[in-house]
PDB file of N, CA and C in Angstrom:
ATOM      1  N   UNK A   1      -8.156  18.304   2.578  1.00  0.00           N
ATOM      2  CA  UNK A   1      -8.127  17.059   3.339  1.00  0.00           C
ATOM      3  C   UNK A   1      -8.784  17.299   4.701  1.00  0.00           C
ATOM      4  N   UNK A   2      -9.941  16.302   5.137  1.00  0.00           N
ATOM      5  CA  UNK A   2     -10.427  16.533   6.444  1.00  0.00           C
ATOM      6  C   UNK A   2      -9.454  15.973   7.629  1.00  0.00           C
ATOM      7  N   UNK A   3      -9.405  16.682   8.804  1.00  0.00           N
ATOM      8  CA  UNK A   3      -8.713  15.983   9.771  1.00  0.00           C
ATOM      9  C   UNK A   3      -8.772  15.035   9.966  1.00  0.00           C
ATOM     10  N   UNK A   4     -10.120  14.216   9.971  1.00  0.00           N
ATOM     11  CA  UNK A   4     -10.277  12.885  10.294  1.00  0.00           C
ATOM     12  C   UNK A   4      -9.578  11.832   9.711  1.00  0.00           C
ATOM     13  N   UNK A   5      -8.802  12.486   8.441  1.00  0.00           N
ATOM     14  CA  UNK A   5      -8.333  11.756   7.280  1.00  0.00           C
ATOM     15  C   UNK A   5      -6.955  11.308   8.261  1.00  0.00           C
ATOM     16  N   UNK A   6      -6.732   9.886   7.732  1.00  0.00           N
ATOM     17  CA  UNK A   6      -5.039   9.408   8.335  1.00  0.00           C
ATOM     18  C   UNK A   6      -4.452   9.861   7.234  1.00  0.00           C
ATOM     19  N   UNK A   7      -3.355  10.277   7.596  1.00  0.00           N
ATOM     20  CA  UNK A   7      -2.042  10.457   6.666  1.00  0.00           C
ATOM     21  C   UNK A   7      -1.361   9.105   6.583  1.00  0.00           C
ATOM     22  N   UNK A   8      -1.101   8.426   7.463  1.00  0.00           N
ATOM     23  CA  UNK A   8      -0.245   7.108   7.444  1.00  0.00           C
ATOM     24  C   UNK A   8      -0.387   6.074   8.365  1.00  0.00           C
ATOM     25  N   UNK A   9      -0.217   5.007   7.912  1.00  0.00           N
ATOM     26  CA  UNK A   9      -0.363   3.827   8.763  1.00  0.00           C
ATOM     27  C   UNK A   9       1.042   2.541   9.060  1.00  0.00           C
ATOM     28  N   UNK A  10       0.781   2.121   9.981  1.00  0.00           N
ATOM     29  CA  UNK A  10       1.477   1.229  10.339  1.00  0.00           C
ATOM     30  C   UNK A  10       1.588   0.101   9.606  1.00  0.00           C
ATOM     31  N   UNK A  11       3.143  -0.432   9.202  1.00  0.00           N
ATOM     32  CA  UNK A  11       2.030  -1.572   8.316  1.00  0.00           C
ATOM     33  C   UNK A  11       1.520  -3.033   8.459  1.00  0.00           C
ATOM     34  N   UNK A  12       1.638  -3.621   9.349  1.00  0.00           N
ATOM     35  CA  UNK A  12       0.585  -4.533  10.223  1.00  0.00           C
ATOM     36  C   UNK A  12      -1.083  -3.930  10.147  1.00  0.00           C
ATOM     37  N   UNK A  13      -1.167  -2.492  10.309  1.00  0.00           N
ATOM     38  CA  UNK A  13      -2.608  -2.096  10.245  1.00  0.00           C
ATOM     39  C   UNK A  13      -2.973  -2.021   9.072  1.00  0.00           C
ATOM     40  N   UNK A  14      -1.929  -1.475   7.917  1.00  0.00           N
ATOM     41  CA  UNK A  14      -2.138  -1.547   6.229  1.00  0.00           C
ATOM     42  C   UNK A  14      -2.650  -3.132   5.862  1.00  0.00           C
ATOM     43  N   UNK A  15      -1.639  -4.137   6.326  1.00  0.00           N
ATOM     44  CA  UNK A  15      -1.807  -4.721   5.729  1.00  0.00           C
ATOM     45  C   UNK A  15      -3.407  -5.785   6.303  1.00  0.00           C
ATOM     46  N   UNK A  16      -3.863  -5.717   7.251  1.00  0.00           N
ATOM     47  CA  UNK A  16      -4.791  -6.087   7.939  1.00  0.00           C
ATOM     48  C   UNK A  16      -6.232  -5.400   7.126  1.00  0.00           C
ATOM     49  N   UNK A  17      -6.213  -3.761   6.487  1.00  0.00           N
ATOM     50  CA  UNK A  17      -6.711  -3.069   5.655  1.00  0.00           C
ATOM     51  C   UNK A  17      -6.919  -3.364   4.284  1.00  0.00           C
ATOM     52  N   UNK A  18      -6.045  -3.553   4.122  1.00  0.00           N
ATOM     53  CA  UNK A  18      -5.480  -4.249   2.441  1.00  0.00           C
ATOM     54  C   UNK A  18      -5.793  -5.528   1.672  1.00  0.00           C
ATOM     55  N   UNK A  19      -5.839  -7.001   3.151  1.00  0.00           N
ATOM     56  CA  UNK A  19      -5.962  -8.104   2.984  1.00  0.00           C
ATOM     57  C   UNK A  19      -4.659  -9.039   2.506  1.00  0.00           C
ATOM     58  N   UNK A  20      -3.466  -8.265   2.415  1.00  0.00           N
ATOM     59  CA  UNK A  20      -2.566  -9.001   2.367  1.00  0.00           C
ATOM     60  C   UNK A  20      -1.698  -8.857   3.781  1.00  0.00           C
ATOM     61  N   UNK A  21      -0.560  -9.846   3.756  1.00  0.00           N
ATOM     62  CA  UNK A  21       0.376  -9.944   4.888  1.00  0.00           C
ATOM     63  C   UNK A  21       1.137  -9.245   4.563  1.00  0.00           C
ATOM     64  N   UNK A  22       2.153  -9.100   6.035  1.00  0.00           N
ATOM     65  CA  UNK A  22       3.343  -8.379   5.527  1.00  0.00           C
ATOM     66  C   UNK A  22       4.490  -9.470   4.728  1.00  0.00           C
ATOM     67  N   UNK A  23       5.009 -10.274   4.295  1.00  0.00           N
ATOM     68  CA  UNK A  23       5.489 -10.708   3.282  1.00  0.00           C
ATOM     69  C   UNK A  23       5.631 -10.821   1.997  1.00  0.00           C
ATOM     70  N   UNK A  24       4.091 -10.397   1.413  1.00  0.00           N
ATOM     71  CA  UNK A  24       3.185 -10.171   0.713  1.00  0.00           C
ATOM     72  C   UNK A  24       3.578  -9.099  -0.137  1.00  0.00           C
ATOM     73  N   UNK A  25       3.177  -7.689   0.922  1.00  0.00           N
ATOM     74  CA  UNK A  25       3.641  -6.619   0.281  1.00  0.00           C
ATOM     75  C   UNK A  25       5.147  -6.301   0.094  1.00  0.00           C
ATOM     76  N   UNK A  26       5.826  -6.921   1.096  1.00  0.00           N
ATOM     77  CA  UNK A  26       7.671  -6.608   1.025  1.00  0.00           C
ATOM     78  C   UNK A  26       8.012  -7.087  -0.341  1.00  0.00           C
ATOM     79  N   UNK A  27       7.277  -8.222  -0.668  1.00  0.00           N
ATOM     80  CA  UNK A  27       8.100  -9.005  -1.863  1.00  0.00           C
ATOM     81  C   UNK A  27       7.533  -8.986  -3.283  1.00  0.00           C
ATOM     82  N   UNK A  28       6.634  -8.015  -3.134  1.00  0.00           N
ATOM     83  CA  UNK A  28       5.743  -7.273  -4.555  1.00  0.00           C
ATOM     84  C   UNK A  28       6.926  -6.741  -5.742  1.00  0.00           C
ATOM     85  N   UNK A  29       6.814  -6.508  -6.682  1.00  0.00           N
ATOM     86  CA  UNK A  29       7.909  -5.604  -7.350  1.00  0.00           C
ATOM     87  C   UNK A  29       7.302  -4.083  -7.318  1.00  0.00           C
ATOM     88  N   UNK A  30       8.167  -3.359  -7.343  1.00  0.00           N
ATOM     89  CA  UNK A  30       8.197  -2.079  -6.430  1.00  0.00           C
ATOM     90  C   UNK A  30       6.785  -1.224  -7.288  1.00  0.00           C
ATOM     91  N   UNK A  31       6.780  -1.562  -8.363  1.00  0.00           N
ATOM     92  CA  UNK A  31       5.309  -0.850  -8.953  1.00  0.00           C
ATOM     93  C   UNK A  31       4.134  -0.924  -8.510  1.00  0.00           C
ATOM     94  N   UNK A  32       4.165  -2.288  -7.725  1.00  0.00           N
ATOM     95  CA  UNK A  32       3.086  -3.018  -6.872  1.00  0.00           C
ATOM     96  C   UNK A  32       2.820  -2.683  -5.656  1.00  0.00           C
ATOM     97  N   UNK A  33       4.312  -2.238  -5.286  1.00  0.00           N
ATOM     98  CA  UNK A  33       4.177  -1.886  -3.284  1.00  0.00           C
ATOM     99  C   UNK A  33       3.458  -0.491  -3.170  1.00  0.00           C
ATOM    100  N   UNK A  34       2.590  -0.309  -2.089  1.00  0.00           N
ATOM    101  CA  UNK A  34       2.137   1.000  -1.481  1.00  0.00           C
ATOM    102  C   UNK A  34       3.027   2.162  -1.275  1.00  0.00           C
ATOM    103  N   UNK A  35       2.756   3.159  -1.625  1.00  0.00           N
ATOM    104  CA  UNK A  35       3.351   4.111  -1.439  1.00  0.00           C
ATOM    105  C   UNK A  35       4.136   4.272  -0.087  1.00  0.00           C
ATOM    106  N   UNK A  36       5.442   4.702   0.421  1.00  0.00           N
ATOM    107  CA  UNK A  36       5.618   4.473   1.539  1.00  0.00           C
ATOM    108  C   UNK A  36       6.721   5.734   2.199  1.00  0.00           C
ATOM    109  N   UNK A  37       7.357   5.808   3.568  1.00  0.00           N
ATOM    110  CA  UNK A  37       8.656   6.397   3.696  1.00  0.00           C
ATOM    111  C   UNK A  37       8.896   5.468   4.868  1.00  0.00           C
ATOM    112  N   UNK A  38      10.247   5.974   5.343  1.00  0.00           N
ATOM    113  CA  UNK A  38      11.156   5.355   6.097  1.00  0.00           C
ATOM    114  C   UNK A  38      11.107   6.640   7.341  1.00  0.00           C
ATOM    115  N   UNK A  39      10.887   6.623   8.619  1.00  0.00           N
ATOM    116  CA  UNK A  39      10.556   7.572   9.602  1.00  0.00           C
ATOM    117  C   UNK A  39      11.085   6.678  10.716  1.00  0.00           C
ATOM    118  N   UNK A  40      12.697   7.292  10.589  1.00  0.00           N
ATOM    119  CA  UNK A  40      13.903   6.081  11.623  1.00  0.00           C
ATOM    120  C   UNK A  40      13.764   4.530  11.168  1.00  0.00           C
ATOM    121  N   UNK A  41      13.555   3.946  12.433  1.00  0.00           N
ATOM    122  CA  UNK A  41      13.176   2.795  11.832  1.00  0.00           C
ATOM    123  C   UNK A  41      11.742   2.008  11.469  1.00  0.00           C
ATOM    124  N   UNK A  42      11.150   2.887  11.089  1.00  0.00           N
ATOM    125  CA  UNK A  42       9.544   2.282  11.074  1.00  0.00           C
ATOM    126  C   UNK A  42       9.174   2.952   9.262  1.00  0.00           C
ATOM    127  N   UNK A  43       8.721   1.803   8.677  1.00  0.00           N
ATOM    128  CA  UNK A  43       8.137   2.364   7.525  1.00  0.00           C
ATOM    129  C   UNK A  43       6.450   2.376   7.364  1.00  0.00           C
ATOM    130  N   UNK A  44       6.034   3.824   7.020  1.00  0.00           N
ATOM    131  CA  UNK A  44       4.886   4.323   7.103  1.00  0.00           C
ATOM    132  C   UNK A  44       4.764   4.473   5.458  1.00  0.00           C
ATOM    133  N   UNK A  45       3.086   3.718   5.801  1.00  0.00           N
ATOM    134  CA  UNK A  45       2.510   3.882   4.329  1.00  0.00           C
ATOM    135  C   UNK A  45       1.836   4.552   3.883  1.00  0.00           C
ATOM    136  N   UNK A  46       2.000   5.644   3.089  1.00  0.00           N
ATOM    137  CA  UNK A  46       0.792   6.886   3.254  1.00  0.00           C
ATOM    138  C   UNK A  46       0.275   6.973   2.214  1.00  0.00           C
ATOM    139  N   UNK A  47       0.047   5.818   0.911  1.00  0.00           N
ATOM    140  CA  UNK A  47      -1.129   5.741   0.217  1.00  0.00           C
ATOM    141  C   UNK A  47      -2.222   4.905   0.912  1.00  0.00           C
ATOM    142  N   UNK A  48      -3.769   6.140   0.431  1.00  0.00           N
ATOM    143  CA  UNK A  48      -4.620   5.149   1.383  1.00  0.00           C
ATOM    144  C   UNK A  48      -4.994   4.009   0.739  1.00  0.00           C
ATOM    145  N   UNK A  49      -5.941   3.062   1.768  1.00  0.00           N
ATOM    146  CA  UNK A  49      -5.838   1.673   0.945  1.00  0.00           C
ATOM    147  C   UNK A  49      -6.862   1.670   0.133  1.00  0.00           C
ATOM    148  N   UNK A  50      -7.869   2.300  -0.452  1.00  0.00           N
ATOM    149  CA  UNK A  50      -8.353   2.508  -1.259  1.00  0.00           C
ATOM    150  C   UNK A  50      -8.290   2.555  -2.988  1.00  0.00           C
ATOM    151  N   UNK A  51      -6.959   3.497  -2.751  1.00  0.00           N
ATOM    152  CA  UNK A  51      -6.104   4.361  -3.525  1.00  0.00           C
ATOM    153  C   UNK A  51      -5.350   3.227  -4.381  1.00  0.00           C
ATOM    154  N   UNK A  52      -4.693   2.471  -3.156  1.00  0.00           N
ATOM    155  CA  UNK A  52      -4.046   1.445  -3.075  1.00  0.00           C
ATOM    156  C   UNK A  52      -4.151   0.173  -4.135  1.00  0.00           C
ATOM    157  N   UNK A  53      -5.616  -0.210  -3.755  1.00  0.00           N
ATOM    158  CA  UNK A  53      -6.062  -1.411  -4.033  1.00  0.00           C
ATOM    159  C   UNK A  53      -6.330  -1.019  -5.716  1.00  0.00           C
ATOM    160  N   UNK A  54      -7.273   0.234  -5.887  1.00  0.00           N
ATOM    161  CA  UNK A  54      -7.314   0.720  -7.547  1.00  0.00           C
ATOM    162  C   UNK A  54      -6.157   0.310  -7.967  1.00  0.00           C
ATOM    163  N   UNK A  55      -4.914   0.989  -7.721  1.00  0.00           N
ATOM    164  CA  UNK A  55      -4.126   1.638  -8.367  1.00  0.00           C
ATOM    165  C   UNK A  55      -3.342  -0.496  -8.660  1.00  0.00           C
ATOM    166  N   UNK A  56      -3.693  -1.224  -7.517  1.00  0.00           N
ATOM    167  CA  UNK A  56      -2.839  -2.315  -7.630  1.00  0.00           C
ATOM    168  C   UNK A  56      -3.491  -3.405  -8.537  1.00  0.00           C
ATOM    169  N   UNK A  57      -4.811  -2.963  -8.741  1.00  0.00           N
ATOM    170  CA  UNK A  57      -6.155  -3.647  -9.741  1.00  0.00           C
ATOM    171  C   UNK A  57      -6.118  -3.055 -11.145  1.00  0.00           C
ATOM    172  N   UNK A  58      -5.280  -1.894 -11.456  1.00  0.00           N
ATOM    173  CA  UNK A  58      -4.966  -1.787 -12.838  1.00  0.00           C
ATOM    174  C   UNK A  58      -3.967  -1.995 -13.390  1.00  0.00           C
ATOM    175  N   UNK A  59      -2.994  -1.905 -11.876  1.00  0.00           N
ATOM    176  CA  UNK A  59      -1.373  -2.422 -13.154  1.00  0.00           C
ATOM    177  C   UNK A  59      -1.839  -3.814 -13.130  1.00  0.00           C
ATOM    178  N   UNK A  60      -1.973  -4.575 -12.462  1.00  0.00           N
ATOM    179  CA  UNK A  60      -2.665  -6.108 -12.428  1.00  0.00           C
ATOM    180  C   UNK A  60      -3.580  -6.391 -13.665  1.00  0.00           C
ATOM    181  N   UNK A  61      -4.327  -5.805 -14.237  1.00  0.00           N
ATOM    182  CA  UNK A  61      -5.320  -5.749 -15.715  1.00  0.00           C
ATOM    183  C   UNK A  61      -4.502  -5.951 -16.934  1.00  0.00           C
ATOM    184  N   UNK A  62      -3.004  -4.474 -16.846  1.00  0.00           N
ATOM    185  CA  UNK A  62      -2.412  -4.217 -17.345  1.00  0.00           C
ATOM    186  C   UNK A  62      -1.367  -5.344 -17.782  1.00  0.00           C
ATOM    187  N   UNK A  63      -0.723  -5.738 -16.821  1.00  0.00           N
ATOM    188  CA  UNK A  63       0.063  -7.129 -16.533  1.00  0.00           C
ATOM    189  C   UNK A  63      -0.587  -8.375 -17.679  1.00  0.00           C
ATOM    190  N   UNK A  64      -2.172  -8.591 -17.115  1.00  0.00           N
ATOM    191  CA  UNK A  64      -2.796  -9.668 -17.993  1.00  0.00           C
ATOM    192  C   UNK A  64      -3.143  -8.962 -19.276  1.00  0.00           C
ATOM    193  N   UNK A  65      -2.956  -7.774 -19.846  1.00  0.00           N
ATOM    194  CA  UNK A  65      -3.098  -7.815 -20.972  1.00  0.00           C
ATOM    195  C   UNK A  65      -2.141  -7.922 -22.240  1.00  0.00           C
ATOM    196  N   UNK A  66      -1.034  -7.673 -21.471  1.00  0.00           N
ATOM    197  CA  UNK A  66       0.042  -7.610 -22.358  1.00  0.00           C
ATOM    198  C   UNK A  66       0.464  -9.179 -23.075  1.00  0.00           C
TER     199      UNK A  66
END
């Protein structure tokens, strides 16, 4: 991993990244939500949004095929 790389983001900045709101992602079912942790009171999302968006564009395929 290069330094330049983020490990985690805020998620106002995720979701600004992502194209959804934060309501959006809170109320996804949990297969759907970004990878995340809890660090006190702030939750950090540390799949990147890249990663993200694939990974949320195939269970989504998956979903319509069944």
């Amino acid at each position: 991993m290069r330094e330049t790389e983020k490990a985690g983001w805020k998620m106002g900045e995720y979701c600004d990244l992502v194209g959804f709101g934060r309501s959006k992602l809170y109320t996804l079912p949990l297969e759907l939500q970004p990878k995340s942790v809890v660090v006190g009171a702030r939750r950090v999302i540390i799949e990147p949004p890249s990663v993200y968006l694939a990974r949320y564009a195939a269970l989504q395929n998956e979903r319509q095929a069944a």
